[in-house]
C-alpha atoms as a PDB file:
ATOM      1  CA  UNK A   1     -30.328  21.506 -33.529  1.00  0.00           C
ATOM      2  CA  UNK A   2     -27.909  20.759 -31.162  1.00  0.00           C
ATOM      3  CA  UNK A   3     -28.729  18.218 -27.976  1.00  0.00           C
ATOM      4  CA  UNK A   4     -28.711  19.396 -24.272  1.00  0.00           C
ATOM      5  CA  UNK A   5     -25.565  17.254 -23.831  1.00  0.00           C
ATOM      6  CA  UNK A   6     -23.995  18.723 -26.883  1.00  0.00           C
ATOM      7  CA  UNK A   7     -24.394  22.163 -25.359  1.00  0.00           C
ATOM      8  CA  UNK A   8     -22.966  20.578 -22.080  1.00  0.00           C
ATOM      9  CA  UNK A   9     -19.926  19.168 -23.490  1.00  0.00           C
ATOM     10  CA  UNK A  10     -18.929  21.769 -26.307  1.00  0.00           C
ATOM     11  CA  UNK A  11     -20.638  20.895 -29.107  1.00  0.00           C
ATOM     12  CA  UNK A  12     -21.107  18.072 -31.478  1.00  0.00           C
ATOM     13  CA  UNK A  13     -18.151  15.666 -31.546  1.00  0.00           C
ATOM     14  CA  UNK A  14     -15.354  16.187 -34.320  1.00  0.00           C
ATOM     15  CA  UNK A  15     -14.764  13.549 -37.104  1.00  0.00           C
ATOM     16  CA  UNK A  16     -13.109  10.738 -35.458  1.00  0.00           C
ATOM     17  CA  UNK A  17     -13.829  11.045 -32.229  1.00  0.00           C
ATOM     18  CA  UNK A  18     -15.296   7.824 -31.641  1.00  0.00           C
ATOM     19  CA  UNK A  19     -12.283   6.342 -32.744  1.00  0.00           C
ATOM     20  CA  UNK A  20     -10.340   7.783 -30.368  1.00  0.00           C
ATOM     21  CA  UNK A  21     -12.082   5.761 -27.892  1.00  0.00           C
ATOM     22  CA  UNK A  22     -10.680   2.363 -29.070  1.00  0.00           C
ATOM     23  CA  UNK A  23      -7.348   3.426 -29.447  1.00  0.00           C
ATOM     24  CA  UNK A  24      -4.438   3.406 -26.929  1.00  0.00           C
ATOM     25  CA  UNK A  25      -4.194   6.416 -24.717  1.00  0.00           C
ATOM     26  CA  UNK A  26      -6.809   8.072 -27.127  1.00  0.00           C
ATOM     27  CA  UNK A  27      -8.466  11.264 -26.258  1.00  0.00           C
ATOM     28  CA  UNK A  28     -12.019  11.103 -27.643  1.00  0.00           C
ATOM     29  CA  UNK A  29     -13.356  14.528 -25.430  1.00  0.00           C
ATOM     30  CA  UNK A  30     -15.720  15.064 -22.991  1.00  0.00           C
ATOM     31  CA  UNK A  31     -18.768  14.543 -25.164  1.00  0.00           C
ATOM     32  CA  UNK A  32     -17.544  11.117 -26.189  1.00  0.00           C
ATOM     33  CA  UNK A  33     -16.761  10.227 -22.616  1.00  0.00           C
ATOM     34  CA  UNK A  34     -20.232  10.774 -21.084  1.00  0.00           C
ATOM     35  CA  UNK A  35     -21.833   8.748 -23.792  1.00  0.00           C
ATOM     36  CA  UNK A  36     -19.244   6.233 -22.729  1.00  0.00           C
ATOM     37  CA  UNK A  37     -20.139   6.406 -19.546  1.00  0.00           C
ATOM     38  CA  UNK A  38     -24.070   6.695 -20.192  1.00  0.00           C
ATOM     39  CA  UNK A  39     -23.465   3.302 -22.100  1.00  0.00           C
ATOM     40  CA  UNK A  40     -21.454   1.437 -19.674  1.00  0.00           C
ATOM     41  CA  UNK A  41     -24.218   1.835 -16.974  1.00  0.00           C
ATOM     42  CA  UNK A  42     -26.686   0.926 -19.398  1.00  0.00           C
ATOM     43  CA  UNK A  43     -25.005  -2.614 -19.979  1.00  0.00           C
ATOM     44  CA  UNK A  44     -24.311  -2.446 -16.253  1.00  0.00           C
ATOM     45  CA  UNK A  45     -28.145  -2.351 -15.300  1.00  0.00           C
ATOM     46  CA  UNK A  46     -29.068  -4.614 -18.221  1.00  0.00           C
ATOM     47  CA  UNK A  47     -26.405  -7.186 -17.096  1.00  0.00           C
ATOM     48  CA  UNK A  48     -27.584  -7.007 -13.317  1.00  0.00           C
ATOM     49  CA  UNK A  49     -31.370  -7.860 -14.221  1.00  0.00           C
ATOM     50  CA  UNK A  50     -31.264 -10.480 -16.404  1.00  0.00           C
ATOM     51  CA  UNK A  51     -28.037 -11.988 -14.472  1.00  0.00           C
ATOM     52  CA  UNK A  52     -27.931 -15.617 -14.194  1.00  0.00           C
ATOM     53  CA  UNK A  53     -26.792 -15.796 -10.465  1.00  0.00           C
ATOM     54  CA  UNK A  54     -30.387 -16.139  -9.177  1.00  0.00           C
ATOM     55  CA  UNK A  55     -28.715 -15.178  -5.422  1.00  0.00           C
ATOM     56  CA  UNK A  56     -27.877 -12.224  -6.314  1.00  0.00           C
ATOM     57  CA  UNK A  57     -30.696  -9.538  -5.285  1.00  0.00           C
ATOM     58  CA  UNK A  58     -32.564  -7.401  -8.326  1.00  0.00           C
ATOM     59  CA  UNK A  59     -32.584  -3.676  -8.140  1.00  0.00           C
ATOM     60  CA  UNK A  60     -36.016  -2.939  -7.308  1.00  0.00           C
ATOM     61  CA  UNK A  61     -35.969  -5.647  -4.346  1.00  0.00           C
ATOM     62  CA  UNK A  62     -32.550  -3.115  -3.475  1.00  0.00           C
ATOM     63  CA  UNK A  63     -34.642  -0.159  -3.922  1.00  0.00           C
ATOM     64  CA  UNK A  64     -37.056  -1.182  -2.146  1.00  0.00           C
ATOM     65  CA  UNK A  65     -34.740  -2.401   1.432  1.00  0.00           C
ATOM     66  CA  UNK A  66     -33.211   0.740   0.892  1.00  0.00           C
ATOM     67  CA  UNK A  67     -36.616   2.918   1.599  1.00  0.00           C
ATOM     68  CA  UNK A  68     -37.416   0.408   4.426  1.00  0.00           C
ATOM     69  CA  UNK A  69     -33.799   1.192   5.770  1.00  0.00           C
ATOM     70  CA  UNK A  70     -33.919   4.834   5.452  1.00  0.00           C
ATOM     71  CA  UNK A  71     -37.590   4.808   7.284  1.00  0.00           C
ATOM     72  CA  UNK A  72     -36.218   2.777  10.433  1.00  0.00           C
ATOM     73  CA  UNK A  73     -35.294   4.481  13.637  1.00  0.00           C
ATOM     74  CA  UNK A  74     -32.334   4.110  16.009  1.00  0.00           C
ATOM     75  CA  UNK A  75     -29.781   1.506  15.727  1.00  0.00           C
ATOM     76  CA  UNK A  76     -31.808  -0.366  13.008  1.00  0.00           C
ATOM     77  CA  UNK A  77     -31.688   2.712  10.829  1.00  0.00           C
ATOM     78  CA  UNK A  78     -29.453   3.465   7.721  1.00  0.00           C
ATOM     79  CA  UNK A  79     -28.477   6.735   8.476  1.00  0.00           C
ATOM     80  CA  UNK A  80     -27.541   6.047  12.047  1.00  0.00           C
ATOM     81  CA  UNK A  81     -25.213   3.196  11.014  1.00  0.00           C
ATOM     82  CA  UNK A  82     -23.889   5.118   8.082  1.00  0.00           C
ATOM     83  CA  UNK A  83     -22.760   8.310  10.785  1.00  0.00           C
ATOM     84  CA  UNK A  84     -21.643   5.701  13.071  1.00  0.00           C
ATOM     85  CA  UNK A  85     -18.852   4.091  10.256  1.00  0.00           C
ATOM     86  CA  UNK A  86     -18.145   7.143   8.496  1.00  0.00           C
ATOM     87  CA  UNK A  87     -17.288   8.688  12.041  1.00  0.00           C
ATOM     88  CA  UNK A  88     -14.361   5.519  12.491  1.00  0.00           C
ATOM     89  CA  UNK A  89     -13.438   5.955   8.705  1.00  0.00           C
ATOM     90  CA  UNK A  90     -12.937   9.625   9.423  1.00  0.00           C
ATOM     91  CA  UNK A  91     -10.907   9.129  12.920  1.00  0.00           C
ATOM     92  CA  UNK A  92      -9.294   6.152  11.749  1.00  0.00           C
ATOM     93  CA  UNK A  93      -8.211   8.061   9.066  1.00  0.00           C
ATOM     94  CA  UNK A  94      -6.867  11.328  10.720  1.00  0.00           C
ATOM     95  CA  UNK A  95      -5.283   8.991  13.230  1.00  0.00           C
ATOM     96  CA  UNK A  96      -3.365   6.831  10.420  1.00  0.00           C
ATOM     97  CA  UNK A  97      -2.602   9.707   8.113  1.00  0.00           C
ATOM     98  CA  UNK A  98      -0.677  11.524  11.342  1.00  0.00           C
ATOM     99  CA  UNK A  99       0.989   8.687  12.442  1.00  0.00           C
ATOM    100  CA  UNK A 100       2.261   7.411   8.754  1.00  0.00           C
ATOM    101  CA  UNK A 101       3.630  10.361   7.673  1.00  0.00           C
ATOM    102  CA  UNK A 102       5.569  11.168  10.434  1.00  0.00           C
ATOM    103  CA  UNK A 103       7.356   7.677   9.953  1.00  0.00           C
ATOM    104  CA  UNK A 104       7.438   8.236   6.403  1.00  0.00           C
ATOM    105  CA  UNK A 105       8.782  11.202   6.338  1.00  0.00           C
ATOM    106  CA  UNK A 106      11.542   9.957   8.603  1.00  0.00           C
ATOM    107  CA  UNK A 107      12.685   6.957   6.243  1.00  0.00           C
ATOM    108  CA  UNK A 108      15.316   9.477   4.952  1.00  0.00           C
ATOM    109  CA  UNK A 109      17.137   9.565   8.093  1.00  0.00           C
ATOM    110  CA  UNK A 110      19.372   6.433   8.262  1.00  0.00           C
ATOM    111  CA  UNK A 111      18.309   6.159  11.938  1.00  0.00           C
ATOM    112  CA  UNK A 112      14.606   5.474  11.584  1.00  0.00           C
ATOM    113  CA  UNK A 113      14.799   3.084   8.622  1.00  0.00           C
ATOM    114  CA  UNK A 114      15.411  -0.202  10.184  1.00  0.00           C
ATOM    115  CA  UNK A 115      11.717   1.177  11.916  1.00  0.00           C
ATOM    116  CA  UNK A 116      10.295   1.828   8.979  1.00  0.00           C
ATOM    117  CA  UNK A 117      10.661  -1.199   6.934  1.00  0.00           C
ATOM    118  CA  UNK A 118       9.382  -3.088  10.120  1.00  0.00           C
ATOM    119  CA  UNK A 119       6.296  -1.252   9.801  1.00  0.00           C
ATOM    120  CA  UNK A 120       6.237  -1.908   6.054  1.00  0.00           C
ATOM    121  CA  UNK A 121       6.070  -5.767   6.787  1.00  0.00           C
ATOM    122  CA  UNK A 122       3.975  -5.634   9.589  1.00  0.00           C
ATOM    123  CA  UNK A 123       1.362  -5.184   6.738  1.00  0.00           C
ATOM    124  CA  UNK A 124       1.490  -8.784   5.704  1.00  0.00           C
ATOM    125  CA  UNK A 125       0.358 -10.201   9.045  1.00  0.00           C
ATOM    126  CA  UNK A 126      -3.502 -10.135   9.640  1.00  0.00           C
ATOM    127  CA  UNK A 127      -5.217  -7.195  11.656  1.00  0.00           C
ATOM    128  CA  UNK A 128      -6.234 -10.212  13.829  1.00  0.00           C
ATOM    129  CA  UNK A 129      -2.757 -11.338  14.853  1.00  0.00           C
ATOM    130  CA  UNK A 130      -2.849  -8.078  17.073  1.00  0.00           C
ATOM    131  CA  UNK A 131      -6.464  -8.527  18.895  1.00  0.00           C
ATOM    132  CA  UNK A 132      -4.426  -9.545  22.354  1.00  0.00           C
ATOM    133  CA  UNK A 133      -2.483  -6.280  21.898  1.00  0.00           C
ATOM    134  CA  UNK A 134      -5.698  -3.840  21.404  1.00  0.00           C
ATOM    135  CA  UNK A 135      -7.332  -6.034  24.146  1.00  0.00           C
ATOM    136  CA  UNK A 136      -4.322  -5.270  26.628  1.00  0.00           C
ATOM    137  CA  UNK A 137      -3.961  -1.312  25.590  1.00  0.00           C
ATOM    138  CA  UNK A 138      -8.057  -0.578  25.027  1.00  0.00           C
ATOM    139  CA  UNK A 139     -11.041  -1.465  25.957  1.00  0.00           C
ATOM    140  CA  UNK A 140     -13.286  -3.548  23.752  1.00  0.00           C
ATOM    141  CA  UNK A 141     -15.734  -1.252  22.068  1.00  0.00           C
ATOM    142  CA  UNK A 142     -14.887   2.420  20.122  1.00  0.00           C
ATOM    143  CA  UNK A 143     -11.221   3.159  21.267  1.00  0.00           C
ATOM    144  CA  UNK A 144     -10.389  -0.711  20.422  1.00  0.00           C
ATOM    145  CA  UNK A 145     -11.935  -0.445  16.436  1.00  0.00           C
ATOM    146  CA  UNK A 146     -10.453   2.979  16.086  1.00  0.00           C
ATOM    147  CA  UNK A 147      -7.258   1.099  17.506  1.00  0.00           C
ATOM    148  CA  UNK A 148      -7.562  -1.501  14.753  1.00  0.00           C
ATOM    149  CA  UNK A 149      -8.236   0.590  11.665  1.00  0.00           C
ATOM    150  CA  UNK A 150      -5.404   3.209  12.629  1.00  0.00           C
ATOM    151  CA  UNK A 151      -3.242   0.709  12.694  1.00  0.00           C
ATOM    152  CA  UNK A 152      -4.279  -1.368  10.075  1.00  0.00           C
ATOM    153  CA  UNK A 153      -4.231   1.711   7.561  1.00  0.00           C
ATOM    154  CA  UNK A 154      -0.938   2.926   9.251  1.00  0.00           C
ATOM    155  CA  UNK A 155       0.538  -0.453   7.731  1.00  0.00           C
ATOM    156  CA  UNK A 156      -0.314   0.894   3.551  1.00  0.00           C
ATOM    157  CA  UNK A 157       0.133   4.734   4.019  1.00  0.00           C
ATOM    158  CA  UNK A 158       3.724   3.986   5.656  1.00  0.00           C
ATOM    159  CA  UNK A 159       4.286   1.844   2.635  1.00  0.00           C
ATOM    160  CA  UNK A 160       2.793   3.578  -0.091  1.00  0.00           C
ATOM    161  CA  UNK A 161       4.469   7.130   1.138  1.00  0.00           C
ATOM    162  CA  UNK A 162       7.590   5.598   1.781  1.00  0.00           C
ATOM    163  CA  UNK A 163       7.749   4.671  -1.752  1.00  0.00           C
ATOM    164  CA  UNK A 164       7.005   7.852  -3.160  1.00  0.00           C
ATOM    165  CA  UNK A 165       9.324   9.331  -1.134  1.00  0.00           C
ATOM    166  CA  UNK A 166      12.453   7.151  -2.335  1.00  0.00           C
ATOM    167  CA  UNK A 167      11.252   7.879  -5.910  1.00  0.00           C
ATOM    168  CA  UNK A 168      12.220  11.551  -5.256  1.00  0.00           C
ATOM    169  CA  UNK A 169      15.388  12.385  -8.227  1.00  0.00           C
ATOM    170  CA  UNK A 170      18.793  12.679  -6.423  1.00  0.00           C
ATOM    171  CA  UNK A 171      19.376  15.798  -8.248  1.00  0.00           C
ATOM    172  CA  UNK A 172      17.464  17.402  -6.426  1.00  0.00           C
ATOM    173  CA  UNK A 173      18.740  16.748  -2.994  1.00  0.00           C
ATOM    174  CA  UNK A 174      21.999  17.477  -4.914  1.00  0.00           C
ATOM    175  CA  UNK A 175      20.666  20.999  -5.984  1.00  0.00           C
ATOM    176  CA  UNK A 176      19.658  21.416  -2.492  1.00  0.00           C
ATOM    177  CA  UNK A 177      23.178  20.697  -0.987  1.00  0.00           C
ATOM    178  CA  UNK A 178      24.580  23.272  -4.334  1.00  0.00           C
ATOM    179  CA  UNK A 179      21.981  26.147  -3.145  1.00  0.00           C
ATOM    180  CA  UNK A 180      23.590  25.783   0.722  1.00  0.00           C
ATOM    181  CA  UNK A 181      20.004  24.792   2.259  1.00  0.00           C
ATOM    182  CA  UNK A 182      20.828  22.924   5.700  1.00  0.00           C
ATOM    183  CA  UNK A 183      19.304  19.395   6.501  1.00  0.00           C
ATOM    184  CA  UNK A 184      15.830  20.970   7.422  1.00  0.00           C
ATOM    185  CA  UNK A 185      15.561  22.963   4.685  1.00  0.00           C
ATOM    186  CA  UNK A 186      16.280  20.226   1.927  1.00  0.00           C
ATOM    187  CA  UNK A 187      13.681  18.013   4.372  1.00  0.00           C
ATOM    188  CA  UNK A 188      10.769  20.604   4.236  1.00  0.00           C
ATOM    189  CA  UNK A 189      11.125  22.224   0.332  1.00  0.00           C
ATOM    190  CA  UNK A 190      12.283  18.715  -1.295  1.00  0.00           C
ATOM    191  CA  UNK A 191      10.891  15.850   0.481  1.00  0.00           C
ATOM    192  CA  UNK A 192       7.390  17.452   2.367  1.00  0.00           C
ATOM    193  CA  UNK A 193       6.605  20.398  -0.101  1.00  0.00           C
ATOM    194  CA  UNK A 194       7.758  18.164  -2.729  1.00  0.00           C
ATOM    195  CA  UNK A 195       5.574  15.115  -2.582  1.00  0.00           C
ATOM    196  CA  UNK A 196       2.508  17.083  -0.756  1.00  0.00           C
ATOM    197  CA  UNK A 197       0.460  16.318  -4.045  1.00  0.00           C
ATOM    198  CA  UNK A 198       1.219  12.721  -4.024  1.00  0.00           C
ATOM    199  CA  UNK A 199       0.737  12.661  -0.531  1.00  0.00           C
ATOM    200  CA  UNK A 200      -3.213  13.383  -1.375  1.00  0.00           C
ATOM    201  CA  UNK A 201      -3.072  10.439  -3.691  1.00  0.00           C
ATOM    202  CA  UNK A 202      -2.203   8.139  -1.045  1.00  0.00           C
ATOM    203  CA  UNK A 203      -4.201   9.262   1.403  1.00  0.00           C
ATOM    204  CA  UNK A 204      -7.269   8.916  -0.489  1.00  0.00           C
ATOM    205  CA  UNK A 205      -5.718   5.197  -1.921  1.00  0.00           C
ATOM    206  CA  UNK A 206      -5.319   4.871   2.261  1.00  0.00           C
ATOM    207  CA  UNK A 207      -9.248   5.618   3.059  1.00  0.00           C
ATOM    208  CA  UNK A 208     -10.405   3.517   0.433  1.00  0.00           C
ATOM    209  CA  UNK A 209      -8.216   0.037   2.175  1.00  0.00           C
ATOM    210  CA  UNK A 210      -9.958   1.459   5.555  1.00  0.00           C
ATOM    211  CA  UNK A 211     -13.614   0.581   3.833  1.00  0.00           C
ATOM    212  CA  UNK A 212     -12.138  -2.614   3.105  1.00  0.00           C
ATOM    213  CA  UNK A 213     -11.014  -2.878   6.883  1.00  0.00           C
ATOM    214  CA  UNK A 214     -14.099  -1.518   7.952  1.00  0.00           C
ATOM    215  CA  UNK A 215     -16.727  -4.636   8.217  1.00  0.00           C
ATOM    216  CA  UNK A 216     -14.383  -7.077   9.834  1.00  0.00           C
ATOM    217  CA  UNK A 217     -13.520  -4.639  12.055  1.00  0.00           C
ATOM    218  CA  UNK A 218     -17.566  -3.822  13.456  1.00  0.00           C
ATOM    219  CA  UNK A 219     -18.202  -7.120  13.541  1.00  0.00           C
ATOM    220  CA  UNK A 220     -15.900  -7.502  16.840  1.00  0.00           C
ATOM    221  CA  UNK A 221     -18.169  -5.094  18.766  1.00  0.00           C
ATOM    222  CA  UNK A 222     -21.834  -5.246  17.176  1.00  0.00           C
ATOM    223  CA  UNK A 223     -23.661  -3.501  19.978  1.00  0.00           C
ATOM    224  CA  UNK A 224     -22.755   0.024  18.965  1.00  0.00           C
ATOM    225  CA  UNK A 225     -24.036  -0.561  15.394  1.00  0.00           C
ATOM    226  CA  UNK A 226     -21.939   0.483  11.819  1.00  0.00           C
ATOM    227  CA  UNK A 227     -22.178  -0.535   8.022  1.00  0.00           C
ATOM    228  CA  UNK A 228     -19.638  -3.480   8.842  1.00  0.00           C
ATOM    229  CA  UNK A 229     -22.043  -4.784  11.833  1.00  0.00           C
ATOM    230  CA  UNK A 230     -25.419  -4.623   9.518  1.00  0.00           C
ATOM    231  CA  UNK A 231     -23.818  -6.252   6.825  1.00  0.00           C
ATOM    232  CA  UNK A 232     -22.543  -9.407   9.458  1.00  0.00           C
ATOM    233  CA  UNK A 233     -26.130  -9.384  10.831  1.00  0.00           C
ATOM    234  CA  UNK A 234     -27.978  -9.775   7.372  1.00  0.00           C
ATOM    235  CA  UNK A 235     -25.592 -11.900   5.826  1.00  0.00           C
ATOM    236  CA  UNK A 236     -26.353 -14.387   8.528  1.00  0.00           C
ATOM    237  CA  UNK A 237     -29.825 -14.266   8.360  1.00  0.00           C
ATOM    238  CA  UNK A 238     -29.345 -14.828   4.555  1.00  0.00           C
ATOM    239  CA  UNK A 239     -31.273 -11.493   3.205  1.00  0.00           C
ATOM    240  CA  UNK A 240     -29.226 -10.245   0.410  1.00  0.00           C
ATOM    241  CA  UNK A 241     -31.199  -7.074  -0.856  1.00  0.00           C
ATOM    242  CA  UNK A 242     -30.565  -5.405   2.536  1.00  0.00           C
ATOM    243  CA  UNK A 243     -26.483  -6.742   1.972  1.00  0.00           C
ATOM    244  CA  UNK A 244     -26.596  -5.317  -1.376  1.00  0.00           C
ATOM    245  CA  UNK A 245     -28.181  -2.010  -0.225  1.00  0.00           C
ATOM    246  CA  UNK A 246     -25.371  -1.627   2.205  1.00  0.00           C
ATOM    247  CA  UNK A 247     -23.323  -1.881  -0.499  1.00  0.00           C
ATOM    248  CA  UNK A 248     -24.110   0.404  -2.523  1.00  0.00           C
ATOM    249  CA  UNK A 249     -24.294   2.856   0.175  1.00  0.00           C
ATOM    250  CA  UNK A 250     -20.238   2.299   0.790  1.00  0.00           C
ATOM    251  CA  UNK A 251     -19.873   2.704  -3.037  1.00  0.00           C
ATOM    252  CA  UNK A 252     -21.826   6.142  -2.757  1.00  0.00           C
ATOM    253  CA  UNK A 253     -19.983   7.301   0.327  1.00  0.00           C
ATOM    254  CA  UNK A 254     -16.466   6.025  -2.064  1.00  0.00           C
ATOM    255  CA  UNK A 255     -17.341   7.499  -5.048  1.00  0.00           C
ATOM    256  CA  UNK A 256     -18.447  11.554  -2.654  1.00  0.00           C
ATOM    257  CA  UNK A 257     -14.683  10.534  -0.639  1.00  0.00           C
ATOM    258  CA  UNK A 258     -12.855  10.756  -4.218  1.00  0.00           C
ATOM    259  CA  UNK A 259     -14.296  13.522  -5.572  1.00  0.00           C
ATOM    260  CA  UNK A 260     -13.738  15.083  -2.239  1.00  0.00           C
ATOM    261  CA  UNK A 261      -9.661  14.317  -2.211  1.00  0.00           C
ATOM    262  CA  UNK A 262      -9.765  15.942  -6.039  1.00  0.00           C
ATOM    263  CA  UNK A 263     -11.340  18.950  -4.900  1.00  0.00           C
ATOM    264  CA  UNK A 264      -8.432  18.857  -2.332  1.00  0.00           C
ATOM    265  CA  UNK A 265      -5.862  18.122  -4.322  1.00  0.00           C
ATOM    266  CA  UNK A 266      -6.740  21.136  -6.765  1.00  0.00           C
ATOM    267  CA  UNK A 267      -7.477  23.551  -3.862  1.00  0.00           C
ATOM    268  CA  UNK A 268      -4.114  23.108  -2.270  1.00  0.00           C
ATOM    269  CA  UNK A 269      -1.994  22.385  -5.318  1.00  0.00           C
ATOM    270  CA  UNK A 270      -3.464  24.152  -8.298  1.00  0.00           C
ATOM    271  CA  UNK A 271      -0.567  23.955 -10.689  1.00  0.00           C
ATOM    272  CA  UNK A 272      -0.987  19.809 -11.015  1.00  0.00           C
ATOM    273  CA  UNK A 273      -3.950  20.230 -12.568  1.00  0.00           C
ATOM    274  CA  UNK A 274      -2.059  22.401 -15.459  1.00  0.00           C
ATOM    275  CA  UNK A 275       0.747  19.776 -15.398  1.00  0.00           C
ATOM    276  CA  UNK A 276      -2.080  16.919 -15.718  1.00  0.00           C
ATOM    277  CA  UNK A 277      -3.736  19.088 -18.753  1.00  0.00           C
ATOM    278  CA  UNK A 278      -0.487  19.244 -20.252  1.00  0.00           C
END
């Protein structure tokens, strides 16, 4: 009789499918993969309890901070924080991804490049080394943090976009030029129609640098709360399980974000998830 899972993922397994798991690029199914996964999590969990680092928190002490959390009210709360940093993720975001592109985009004209590859450097110098700058242009609070992680994202996308963009074939500006389009045309059906798909890719690579941005960044202004400030304000009071819950919370929030940019990605560009099949 066959499982529920088996009825889930198609059946029992054919002969050899395990194997396929160990080998290089195998392709073991989907049945095989969940029990993969099932079993990694299992090890996971059984690795975090009986952990030798006795600092690090157990998940029921976790659990428990997290229900505490959830139950508090106002700027103490979880959910209040959580709105507060997903609404800078979200701006800072938007912000970035309008800004980047446009200077991405404009790496093909000879012009603009010198521009661009100062932006691509600027992303070696610490978000820090342009506090005085922020300070002069905003005021300390909201418009300076959204100030900081536009710019700080801004930095990667440029980067990251710019690349994909120079990895574009010559042949097909070539065909362009052969087919008579003008300069806008090639610019619009090669270069933004062309690498839209990617485009998602590094967005979503882009959002996931801003949660990395995000906690150094609240800590400058604590009074209007965030993720990034509750994390500062328990680590220095040393309690770890409420740390660790906040954690987990960003890894939630990372894994919905992903699954959210795939759900893009196939909305807008169905045909790369044939390609990708293929």
């Amino acid at each position: 009789m066959a499982t529920a899972a088996s009825k889930i993922f198609g059946g029992q397994p054919p002969k050899g499918a395990y194997l396929q798991a160990v080998r290089l690029i195998g392709n073991p199914g989907a049945f095989v993969r969940a029990n993969l996964i099932l079993i990694w999590l299992a090890l996971f969990v059984l690795v975090w309890i009986f952990n030798p680092i006795k600092a690090m928190p157990y998940p029921s002490e976790i659990w428990q901070t997290l229900g505490e959390m959830w139950r508090l009210q106002g700027s103490q709360g979880l959910v209040y924080n959580t709105y507060v940093t997903l609404k800078l993720n979200v701006v800072g975001l938007l912000y970035a991804t309008i800004i980047s592109l446009v200077i991405a985009y404009l790496s093909v004209v000879p012009l603009f490049q010198p521009f661009n590859k100062t932006v691509q450097w600027l992303r070696y110098i610490p978000i820090v080394g342009f506090n005085l700058v922020f300070l002069t242009l905003f005021t300390i609070g909201w418009p300076m943090k959204v100030a900081m992680l536009t710019v700080g994202m801004s930095f990667f996308l440029v980067t990251s976009m710019t690349g994909v963009i120079a990895s574009i074939p010559p042949l097909k500006f070539e065909l362009a030029r052969v087919l008579g389009y003008s300069d806008w045309q090639t610019f619009y059906r090669v270069i933004v129609r062309g690498t839209a798909p990617q485009m998602i890719d590094m967005i979503a690579q882009n959002a996931a640098i801003g949660w990395v941005m995000i906690t150094a960044i609240e800590t400058y202004n604590r009074t209007e709360g965030g993720i990034g400030s509750q994390i500062y304000a328990y680590s220095s009071i040393n309690n770890l399980p409420a740390v660790y819950a906040y954690l987990i919370v960003i890894g939630v929030i990372a894994i919905l974000e992903d699954w959210l940019f795939v759900l893009l990605k196939r909305a807008l560009f169905p045909y790369t998830t044939v390609a990708e099949r293929a």
